[in-house]
N, C-alpha and C. Protein backbone atom coordinates (compact mmCIF):
# COMPACT_ATOMS: atom_id res chain seq x y z
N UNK A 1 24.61 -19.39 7.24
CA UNK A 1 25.19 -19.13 5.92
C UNK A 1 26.69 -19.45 5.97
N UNK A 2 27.05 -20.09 4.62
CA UNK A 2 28.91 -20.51 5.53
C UNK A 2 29.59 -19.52 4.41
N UNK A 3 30.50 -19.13 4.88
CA UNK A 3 31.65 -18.09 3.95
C UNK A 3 31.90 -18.93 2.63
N UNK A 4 32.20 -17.50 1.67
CA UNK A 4 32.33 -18.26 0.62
C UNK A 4 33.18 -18.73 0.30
N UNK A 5 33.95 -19.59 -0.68
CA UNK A 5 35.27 -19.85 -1.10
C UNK A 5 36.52 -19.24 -1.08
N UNK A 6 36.21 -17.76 -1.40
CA UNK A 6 37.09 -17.24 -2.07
C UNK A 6 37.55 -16.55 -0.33
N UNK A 7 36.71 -16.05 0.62
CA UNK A 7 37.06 -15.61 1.70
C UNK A 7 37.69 -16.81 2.51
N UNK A 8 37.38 -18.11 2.35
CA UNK A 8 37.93 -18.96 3.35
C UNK A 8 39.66 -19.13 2.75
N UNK A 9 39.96 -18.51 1.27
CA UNK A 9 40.87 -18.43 0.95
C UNK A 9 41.67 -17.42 1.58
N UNK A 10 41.14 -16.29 1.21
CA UNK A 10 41.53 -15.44 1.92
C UNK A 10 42.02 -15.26 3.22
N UNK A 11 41.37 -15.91 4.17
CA UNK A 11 41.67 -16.09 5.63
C UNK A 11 42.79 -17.14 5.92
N UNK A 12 42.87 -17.88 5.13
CA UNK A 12 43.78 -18.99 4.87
C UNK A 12 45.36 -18.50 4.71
N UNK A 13 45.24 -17.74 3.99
CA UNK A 13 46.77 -16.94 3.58
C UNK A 13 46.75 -16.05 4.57
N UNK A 14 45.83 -15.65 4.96
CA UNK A 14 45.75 -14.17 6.21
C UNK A 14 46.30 -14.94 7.40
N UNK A 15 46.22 -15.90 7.94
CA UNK A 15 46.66 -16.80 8.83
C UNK A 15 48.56 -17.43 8.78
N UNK A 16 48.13 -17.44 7.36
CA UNK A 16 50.02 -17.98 6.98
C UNK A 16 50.63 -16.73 6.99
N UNK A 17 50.41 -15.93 6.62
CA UNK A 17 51.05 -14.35 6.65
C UNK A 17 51.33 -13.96 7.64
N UNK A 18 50.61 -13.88 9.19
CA UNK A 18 50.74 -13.82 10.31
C UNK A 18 51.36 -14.73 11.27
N UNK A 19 51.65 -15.76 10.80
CA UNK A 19 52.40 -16.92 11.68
C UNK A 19 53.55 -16.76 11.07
N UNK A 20 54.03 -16.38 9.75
CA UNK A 20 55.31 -16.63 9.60
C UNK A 20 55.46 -14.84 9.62
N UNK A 21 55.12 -14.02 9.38
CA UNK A 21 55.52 -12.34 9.47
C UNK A 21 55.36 -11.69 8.32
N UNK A 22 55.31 -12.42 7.29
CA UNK A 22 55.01 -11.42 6.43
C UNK A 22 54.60 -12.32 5.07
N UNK A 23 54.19 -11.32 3.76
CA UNK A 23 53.91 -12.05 2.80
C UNK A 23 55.33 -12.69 2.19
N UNK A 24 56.22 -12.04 1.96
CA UNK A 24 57.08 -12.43 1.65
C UNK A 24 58.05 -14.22 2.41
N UNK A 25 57.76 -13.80 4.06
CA UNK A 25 58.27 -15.75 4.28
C UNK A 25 57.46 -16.31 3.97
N UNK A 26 55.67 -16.01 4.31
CA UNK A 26 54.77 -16.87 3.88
C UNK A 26 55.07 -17.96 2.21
N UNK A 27 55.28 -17.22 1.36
CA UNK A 27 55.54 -17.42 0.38
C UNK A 27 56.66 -18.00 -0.01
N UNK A 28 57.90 -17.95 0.70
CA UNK A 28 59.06 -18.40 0.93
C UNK A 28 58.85 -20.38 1.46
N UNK A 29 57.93 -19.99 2.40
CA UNK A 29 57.30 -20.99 2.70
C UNK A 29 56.91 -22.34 1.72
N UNK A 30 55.87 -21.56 1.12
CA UNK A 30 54.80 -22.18 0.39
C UNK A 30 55.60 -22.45 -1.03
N UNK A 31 56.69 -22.13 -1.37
CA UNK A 31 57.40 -21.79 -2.33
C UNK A 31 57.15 -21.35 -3.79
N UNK A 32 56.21 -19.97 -3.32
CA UNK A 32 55.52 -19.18 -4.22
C UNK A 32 55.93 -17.95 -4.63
N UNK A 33 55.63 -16.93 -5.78
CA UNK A 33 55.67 -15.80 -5.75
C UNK A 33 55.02 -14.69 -4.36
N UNK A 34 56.19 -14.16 -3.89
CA UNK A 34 55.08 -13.24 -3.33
C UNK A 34 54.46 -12.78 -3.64
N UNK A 35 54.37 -12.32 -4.72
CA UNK A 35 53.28 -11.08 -5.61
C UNK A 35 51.89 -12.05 -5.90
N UNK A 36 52.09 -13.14 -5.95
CA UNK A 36 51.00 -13.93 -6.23
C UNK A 36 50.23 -14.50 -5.03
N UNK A 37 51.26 -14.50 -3.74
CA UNK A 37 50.32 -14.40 -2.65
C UNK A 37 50.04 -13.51 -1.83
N UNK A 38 50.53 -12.39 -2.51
CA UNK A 38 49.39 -11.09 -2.10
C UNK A 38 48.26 -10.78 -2.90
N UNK A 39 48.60 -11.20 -3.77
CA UNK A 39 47.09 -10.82 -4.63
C UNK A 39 45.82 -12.00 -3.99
N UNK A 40 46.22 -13.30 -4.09
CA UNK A 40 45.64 -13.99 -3.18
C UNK A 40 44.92 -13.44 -2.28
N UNK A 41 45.50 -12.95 -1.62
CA UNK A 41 45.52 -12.16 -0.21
C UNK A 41 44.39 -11.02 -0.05
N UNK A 42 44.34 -10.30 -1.20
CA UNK A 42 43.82 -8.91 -1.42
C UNK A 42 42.76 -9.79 -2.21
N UNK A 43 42.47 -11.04 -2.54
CA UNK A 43 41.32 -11.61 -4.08
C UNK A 43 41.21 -11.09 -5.05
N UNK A 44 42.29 -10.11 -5.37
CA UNK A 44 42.39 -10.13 -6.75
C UNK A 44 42.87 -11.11 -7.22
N UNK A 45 43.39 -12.24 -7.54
CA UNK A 45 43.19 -13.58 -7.96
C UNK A 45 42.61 -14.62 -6.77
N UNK A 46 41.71 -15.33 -7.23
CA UNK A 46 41.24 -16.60 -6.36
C UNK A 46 40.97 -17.84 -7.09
N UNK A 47 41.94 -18.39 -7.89
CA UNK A 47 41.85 -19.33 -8.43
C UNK A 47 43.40 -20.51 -8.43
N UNK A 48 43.51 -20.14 -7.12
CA UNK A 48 45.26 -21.72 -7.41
C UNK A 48 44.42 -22.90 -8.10
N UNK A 49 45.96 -23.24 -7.98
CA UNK A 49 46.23 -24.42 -8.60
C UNK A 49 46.51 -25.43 -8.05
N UNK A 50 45.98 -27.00 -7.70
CA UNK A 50 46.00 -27.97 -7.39
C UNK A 50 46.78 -27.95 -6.32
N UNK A 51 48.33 -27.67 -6.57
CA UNK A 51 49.27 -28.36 -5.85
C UNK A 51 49.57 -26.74 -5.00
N UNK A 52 48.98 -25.69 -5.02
CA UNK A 52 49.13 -24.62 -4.22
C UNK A 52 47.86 -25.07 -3.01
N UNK A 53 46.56 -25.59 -3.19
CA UNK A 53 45.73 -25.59 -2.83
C UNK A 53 46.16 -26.99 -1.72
N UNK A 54 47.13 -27.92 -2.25
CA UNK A 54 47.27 -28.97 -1.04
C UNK A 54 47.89 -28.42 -0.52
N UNK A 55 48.87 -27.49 -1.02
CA UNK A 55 49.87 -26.44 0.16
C UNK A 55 49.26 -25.87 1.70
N UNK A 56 48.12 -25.41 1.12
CA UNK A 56 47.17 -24.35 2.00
C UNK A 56 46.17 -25.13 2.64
N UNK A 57 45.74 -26.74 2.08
CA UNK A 57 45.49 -27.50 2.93
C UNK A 57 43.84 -27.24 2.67
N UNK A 58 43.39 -27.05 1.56
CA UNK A 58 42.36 -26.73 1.10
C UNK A 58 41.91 -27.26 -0.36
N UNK A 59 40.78 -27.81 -0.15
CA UNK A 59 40.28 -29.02 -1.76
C UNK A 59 39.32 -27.47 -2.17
N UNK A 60 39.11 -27.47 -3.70
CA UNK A 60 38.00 -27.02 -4.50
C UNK A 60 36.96 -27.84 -4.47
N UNK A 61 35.85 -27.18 -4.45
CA UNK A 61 34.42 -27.64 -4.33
C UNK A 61 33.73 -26.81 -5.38
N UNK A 62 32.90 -27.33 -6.27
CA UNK A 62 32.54 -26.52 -7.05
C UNK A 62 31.01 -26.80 -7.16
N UNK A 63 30.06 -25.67 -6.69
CA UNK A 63 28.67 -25.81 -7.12
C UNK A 63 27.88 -25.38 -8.06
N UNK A 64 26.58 -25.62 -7.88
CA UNK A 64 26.07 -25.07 -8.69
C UNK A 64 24.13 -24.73 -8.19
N UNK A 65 24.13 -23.41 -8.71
CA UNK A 65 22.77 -23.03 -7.96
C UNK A 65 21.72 -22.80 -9.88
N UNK A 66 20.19 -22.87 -9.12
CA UNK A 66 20.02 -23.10 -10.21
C UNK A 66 19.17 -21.53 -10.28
N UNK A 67 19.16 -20.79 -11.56
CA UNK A 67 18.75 -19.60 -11.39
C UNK A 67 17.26 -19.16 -10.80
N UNK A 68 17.42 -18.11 -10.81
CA UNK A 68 16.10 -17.74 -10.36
C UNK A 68 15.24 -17.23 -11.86
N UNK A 69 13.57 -17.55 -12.43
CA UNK A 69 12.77 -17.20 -12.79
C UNK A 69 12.00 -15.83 -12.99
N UNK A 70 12.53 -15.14 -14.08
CA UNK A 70 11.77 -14.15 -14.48
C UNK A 70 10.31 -13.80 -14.56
């Protein structure tokens, strides 16, 4: 089973957060809000934007499953 999107996000920033020390250089970094890459962080938002997502070195993939039958 492979992780979902939103966790490989997650781990993604969890990784930049820890190499540079905190959310705040991370973000300094990436030249973002911190507040926006902690929420990131926590998935209460999981939806960047294009040019945050080449930042982090990560494309959107978007699927689609087809439902299940009542």
């Amino acid at each position: 089973m492979t992780a979902s999107p939103f966790t490989v996000l997650q781990e993604v920033v969890e990784e930049l957060v820890r190499r540079h020390g905190s959310v705040r250089a991370a973000a300094r970094v990436l030249e973002i809000d911190h507040a926006y890459l902690y929420r990131l962080r926590t998935g209460e938002k999981n939806d960047p934007g294009e040019e945050l997502l080449r930042k982090l070195k990560l494309r959107r993939i978007v699927t689609h499953e087809r439902k299940e039958k009542k």
